[in-house]
PDB file of N, CA and C in Angstrom:
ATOM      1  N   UNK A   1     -45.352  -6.028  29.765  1.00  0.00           N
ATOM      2  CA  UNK A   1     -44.243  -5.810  30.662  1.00  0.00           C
ATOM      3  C   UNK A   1     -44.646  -6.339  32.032  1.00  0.00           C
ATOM      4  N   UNK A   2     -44.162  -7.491  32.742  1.00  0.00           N
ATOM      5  CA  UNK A   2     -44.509  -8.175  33.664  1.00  0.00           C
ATOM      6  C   UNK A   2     -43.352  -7.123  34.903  1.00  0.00           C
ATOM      7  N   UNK A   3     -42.735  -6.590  34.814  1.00  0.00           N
ATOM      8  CA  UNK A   3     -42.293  -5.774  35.932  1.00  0.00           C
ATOM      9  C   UNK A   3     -41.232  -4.446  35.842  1.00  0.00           C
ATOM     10  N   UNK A   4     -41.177  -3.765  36.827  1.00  0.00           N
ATOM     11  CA  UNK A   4     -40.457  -2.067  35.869  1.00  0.00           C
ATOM     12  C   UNK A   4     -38.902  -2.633  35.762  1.00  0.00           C
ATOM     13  N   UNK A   5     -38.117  -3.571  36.220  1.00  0.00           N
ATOM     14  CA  UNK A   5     -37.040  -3.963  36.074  1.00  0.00           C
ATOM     15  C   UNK A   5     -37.156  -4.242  34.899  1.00  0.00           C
ATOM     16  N   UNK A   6     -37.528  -4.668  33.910  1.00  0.00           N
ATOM     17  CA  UNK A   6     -37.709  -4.998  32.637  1.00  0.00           C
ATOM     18  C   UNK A   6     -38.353  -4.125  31.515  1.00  0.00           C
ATOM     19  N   UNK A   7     -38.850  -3.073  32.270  1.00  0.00           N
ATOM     20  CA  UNK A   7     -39.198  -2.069  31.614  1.00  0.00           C
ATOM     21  C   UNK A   7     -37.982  -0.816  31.658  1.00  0.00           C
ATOM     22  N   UNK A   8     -37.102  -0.862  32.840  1.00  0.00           N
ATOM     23  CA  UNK A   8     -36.369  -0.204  32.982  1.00  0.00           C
ATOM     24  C   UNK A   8     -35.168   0.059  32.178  1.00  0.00           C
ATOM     25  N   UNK A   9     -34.548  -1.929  32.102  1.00  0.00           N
ATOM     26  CA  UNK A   9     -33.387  -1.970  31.415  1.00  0.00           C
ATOM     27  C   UNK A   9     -33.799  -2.283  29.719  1.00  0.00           C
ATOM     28  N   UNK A  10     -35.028  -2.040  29.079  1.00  0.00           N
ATOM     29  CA  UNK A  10     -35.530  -2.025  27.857  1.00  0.00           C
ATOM     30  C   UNK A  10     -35.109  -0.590  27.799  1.00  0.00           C
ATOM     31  N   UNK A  11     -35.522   0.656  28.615  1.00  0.00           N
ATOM     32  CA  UNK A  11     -35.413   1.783  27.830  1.00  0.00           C
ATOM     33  C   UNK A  11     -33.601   2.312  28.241  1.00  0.00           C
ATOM     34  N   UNK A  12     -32.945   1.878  29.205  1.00  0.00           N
ATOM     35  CA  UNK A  12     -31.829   1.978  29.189  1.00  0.00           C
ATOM     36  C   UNK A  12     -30.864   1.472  27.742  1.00  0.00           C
ATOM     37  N   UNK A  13     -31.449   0.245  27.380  1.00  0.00           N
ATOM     38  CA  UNK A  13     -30.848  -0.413  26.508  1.00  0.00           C
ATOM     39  C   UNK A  13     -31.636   0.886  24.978  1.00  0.00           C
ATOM     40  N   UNK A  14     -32.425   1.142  25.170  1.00  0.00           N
ATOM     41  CA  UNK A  14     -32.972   2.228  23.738  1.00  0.00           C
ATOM     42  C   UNK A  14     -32.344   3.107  23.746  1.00  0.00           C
ATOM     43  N   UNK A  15     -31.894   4.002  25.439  1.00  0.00           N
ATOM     44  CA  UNK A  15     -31.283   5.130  25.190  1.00  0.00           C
ATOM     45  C   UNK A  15     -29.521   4.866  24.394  1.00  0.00           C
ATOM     46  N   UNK A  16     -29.146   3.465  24.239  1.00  0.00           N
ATOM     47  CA  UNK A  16     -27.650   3.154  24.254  1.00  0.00           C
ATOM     48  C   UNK A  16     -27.913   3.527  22.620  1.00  0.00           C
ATOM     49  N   UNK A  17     -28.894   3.357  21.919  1.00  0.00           N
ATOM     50  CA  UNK A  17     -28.983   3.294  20.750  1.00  0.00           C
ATOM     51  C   UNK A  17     -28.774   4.641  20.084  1.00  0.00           C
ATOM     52  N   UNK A  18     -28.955   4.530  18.489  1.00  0.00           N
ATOM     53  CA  UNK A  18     -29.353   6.088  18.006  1.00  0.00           C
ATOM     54  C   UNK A  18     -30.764   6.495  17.338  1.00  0.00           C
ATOM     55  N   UNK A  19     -30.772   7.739  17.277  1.00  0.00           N
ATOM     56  CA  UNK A  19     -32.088   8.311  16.891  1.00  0.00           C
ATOM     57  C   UNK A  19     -33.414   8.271  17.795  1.00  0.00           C
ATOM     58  N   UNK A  20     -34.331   8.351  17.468  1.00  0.00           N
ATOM     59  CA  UNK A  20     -35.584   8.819  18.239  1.00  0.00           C
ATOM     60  C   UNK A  20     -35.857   7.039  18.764  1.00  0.00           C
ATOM     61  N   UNK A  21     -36.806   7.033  19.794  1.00  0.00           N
ATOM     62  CA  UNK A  21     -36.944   6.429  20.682  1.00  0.00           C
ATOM     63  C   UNK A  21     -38.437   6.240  20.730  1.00  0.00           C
ATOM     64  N   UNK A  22     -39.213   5.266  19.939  1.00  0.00           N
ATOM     65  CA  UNK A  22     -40.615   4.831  19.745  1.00  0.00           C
ATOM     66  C   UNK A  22     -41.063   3.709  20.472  1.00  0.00           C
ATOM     67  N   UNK A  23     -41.861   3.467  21.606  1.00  0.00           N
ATOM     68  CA  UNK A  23     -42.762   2.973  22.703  1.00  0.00           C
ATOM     69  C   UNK A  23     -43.700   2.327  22.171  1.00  0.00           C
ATOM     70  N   UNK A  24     -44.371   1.261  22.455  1.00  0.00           N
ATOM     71  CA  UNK A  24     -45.574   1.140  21.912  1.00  0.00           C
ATOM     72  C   UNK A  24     -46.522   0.600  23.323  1.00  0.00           C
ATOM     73  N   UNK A  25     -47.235   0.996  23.878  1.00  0.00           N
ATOM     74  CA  UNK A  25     -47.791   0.486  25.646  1.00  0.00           C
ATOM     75  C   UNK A  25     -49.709   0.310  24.890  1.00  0.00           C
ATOM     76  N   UNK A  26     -49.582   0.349  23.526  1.00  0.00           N
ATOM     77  CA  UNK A  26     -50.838   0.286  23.280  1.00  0.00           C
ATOM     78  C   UNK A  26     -51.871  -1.116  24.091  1.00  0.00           C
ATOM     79  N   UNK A  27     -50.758  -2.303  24.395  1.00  0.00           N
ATOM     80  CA  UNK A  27     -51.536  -3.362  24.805  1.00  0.00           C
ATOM     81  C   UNK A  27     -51.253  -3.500  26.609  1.00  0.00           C
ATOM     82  N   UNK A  28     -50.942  -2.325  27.091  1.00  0.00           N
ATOM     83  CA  UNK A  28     -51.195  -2.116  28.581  1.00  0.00           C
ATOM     84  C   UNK A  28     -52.430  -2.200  29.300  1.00  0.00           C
ATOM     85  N   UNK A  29     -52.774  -3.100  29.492  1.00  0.00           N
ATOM     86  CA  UNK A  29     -53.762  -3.026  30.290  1.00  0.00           C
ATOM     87  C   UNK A  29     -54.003  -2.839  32.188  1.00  0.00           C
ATOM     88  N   UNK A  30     -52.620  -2.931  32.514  1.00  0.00           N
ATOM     89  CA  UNK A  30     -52.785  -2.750  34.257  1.00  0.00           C
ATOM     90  C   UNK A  30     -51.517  -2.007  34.038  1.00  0.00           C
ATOM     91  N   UNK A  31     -51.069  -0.939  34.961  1.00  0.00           N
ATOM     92  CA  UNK A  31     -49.589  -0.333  35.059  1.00  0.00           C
ATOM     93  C   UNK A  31     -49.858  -0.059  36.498  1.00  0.00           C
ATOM     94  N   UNK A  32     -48.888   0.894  36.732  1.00  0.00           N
ATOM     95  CA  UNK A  32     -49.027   1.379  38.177  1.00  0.00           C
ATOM     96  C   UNK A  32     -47.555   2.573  38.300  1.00  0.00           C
ATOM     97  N   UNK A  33     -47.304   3.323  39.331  1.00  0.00           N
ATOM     98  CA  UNK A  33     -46.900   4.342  38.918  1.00  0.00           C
ATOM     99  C   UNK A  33     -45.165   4.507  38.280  1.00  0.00           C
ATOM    100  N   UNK A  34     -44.479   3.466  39.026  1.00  0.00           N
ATOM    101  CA  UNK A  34     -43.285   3.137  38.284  1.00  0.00           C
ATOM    102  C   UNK A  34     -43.413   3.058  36.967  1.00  0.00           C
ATOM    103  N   UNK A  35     -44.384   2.851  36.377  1.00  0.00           N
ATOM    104  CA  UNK A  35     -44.390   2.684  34.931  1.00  0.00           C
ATOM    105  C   UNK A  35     -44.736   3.859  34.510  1.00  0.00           C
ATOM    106  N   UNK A  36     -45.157   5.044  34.747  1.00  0.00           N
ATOM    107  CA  UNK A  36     -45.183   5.949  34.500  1.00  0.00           C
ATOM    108  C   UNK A  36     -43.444   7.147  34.772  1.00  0.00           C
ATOM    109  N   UNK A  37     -43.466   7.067  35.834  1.00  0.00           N
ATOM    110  CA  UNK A  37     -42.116   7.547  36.476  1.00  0.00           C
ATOM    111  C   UNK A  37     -40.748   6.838  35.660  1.00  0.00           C
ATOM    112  N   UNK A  38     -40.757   5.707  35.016  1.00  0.00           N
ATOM    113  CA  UNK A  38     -39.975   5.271  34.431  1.00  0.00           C
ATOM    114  C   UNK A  38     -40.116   5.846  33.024  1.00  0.00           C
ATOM    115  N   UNK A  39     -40.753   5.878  32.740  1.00  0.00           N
ATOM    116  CA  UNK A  39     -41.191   6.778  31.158  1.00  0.00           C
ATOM    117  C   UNK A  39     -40.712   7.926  31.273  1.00  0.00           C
ATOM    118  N   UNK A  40     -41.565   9.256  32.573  1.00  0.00           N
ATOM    119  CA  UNK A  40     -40.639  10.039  32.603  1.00  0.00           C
ATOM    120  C   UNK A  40     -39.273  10.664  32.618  1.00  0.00           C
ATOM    121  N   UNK A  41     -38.854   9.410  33.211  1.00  0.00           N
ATOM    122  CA  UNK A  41     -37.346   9.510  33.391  1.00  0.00           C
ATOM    123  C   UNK A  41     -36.170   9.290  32.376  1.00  0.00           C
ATOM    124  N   UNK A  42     -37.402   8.476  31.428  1.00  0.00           N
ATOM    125  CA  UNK A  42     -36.749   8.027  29.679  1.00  0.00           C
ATOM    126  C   UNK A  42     -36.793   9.694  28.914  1.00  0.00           C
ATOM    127  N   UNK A  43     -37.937  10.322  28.866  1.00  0.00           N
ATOM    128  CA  UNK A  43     -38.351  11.487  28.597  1.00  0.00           C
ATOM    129  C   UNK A  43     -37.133  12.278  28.634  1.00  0.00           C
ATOM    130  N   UNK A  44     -36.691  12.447  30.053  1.00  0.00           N
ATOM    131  CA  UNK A  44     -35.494  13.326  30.627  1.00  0.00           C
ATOM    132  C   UNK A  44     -34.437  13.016  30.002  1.00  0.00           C
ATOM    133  N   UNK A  45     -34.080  11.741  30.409  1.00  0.00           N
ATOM    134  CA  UNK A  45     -32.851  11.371  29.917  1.00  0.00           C
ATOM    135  C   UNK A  45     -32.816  11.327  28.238  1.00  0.00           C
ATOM    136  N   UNK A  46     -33.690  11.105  27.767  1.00  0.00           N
ATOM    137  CA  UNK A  46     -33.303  11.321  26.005  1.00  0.00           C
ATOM    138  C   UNK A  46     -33.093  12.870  25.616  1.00  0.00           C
ATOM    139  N   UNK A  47     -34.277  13.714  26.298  1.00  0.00           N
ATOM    140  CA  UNK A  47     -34.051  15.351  26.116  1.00  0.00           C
ATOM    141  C   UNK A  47     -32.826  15.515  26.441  1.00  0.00           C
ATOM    142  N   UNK A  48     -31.853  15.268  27.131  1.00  0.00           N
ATOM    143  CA  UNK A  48     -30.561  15.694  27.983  1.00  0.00           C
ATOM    144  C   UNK A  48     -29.610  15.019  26.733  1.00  0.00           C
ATOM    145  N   UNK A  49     -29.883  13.879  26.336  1.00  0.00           N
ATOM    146  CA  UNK A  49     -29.255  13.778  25.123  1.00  0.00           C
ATOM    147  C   UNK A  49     -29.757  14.370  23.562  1.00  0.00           C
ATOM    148  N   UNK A  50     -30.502  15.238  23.477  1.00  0.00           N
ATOM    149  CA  UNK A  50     -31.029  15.604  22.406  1.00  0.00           C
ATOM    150  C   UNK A  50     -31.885  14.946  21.708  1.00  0.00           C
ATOM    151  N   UNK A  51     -32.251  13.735  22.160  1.00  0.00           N
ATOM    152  CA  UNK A  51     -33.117  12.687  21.632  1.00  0.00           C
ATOM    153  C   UNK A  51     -34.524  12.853  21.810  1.00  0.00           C
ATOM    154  N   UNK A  52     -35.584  12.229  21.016  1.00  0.00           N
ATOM    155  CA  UNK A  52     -36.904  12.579  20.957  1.00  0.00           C
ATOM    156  C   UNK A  52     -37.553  11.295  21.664  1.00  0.00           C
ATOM    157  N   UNK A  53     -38.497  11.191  22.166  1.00  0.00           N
ATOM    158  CA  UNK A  53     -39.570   9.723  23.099  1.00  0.00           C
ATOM    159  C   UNK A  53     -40.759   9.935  22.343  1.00  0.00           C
ATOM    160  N   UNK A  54     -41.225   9.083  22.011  1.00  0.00           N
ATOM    161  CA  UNK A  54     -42.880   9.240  21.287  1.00  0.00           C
ATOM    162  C   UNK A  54     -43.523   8.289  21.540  1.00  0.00           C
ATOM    163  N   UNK A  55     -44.500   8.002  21.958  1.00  0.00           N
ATOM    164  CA  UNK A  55     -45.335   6.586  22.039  1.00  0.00           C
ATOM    165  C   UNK A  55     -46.025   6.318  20.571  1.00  0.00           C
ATOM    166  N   UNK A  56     -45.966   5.469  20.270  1.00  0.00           N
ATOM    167  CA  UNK A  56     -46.369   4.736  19.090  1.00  0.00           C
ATOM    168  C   UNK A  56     -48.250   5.262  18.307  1.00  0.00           C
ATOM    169  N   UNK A  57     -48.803   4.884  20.356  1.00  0.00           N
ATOM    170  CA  UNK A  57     -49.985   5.177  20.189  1.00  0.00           C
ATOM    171  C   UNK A  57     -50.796   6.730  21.025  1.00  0.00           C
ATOM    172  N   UNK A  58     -51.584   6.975  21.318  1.00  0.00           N
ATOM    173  CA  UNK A  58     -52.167   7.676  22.536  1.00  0.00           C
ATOM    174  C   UNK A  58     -52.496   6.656  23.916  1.00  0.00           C
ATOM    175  N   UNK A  59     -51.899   7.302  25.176  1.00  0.00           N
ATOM    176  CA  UNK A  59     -51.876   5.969  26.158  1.00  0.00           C
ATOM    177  C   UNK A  59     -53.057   5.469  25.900  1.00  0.00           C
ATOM    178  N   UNK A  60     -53.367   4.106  26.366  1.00  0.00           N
ATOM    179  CA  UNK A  60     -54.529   3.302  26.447  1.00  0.00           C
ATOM    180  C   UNK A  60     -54.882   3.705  27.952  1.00  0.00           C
ATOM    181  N   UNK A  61     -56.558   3.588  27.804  1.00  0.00           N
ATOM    182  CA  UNK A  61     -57.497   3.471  29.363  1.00  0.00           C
ATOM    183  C   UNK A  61     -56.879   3.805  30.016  1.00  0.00           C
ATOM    184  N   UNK A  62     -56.384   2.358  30.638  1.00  0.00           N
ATOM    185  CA  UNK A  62     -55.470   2.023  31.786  1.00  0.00           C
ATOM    186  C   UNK A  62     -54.275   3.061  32.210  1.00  0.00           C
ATOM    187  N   UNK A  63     -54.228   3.415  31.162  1.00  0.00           N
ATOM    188  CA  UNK A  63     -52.544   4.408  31.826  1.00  0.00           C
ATOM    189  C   UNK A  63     -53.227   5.697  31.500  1.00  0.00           C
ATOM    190  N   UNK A  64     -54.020   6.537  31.303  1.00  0.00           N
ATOM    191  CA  UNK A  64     -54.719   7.829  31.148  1.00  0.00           C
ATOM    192  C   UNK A  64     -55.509   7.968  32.462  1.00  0.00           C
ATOM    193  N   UNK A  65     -56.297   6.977  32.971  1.00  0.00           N
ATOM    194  CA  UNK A  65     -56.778   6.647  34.343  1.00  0.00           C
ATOM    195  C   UNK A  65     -55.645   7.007  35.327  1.00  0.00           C
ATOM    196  N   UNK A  66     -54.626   5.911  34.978  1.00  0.00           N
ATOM    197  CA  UNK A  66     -52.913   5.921  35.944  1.00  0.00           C
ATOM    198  C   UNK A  66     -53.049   7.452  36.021  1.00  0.00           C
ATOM    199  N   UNK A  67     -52.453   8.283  34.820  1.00  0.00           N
ATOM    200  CA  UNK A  67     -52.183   9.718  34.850  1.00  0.00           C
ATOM    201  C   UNK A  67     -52.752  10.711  35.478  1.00  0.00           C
ATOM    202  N   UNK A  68     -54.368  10.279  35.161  1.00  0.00           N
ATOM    203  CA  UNK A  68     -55.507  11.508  36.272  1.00  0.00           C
ATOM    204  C   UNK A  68     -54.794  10.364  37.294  1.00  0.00           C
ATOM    205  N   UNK A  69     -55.471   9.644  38.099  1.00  0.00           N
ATOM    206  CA  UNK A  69     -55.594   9.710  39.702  1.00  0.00           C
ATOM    207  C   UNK A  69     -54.089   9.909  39.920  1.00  0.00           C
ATOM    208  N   UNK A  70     -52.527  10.250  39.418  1.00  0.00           N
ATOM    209  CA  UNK A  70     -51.747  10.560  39.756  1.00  0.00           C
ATOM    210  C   UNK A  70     -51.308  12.179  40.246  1.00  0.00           C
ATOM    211  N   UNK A  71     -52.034  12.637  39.264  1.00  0.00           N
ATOM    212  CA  UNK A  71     -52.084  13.815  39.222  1.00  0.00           C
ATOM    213  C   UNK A  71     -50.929  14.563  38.079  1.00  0.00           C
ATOM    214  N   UNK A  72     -50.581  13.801  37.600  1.00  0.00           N
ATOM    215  CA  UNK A  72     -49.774  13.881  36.142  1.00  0.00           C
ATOM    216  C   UNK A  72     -50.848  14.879  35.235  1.00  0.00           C
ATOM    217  N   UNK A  73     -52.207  14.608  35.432  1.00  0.00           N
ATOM    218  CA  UNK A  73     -52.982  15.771  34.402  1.00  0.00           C
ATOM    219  C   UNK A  73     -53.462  16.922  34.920  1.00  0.00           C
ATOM    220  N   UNK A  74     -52.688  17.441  36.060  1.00  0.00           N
ATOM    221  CA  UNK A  74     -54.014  18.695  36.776  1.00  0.00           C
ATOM    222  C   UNK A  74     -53.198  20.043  36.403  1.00  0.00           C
ATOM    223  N   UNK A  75     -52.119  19.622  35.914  1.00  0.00           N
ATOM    224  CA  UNK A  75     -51.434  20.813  35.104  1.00  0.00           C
ATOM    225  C   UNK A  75     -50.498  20.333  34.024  1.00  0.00           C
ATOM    226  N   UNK A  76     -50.739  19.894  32.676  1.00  0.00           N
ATOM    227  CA  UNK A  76     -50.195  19.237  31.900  1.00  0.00           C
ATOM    228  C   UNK A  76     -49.091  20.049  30.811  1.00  0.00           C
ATOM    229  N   UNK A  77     -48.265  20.170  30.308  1.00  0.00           N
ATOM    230  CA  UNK A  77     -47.905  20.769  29.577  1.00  0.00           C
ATOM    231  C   UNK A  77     -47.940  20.714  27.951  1.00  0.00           C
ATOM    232  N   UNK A  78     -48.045  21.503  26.966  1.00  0.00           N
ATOM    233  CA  UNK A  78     -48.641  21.323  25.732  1.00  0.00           C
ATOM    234  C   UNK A  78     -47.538  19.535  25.352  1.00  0.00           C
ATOM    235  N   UNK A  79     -46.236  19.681  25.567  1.00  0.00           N
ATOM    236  CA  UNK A  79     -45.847  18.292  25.671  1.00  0.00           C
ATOM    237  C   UNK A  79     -45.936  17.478  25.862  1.00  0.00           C
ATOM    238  N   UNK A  80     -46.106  17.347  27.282  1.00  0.00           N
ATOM    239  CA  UNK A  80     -46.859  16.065  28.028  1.00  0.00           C
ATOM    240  C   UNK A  80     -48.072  15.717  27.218  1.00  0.00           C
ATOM    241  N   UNK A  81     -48.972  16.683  27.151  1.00  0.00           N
ATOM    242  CA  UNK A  81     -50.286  15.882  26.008  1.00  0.00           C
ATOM    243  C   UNK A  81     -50.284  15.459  24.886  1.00  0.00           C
ATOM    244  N   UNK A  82     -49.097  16.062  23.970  1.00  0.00           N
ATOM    245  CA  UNK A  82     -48.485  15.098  22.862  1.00  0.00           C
ATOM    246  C   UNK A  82     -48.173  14.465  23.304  1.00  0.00           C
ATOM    247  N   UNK A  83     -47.028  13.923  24.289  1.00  0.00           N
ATOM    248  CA  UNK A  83     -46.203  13.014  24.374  1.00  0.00           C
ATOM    249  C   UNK A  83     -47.730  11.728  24.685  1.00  0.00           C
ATOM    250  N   UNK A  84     -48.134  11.589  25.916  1.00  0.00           N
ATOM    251  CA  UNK A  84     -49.141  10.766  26.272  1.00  0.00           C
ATOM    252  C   UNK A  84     -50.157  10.721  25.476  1.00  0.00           C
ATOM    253  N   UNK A  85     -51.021  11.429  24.604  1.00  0.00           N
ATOM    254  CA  UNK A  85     -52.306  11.657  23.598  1.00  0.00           C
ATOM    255  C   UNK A  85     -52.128  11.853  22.655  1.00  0.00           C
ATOM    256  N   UNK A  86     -50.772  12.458  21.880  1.00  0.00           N
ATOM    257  CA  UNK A  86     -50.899  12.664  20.770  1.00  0.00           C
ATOM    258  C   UNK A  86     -51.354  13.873  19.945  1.00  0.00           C
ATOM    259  N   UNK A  87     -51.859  14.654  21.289  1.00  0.00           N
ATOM    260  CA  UNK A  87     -52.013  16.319  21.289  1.00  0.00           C
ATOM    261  C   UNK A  87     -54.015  15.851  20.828  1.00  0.00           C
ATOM    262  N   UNK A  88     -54.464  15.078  21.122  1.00  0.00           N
ATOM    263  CA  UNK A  88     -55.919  14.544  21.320  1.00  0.00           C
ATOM    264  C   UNK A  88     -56.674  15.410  22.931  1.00  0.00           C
ATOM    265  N   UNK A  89     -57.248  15.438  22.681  1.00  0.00           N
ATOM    266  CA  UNK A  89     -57.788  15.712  24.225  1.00  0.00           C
ATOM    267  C   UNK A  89     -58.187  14.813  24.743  1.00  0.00           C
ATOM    268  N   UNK A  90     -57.694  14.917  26.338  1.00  0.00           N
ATOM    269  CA  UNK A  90     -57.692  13.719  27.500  1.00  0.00           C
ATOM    270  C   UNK A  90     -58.992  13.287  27.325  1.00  0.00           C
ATOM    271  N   UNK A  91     -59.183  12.150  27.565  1.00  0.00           N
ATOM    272  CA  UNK A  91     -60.491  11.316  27.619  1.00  0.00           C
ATOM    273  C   UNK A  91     -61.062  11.304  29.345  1.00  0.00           C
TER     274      UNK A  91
END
């Protein structure tokens, strides 16, 4: 994903769809926090439609790094660590 405009109107265009909503960021290697905040906001907006978000994989490096120095992990919820890990413990 070369920028969140394109990451943005990818998950806009998923939420138009039906059923659960599968990610795959396994080959992320640089993000930054829009790319996180945009995920969340996919998160929201599918829950509000009854819909499920799952990532394919457990985040890679790069976006588990993103998450600690964001502070996305200093109080996580049993969700959030499925949703991002897979219910694995943070690395």
């Amino acid at each position: 994903m070369r920028n969140a405009a394109d990451l943005r109107q990818q998950c806009i265009d998923a939420l138009a769809e039906e059923g659960a909503i599968h990610i795959d960021i396994a080959d992320v290697t640089d993000a930054d926090l829009s790319f996180v905040q945009i995920l969340c906001a996919l998160r929201v907006s599918a829950a509000d439609a009854g819909r499920e978000v799952r990532l394919r994989t457990p985040v890679p490096a790069p976006v588990a790094a993103l998450l600690e120095r964001a502070g996305f992990l200093a109080a996580p919820t049993p969700q959030d660590l499925d949703f991002w890990f897979h219910g694995e413990a943070v690395q």
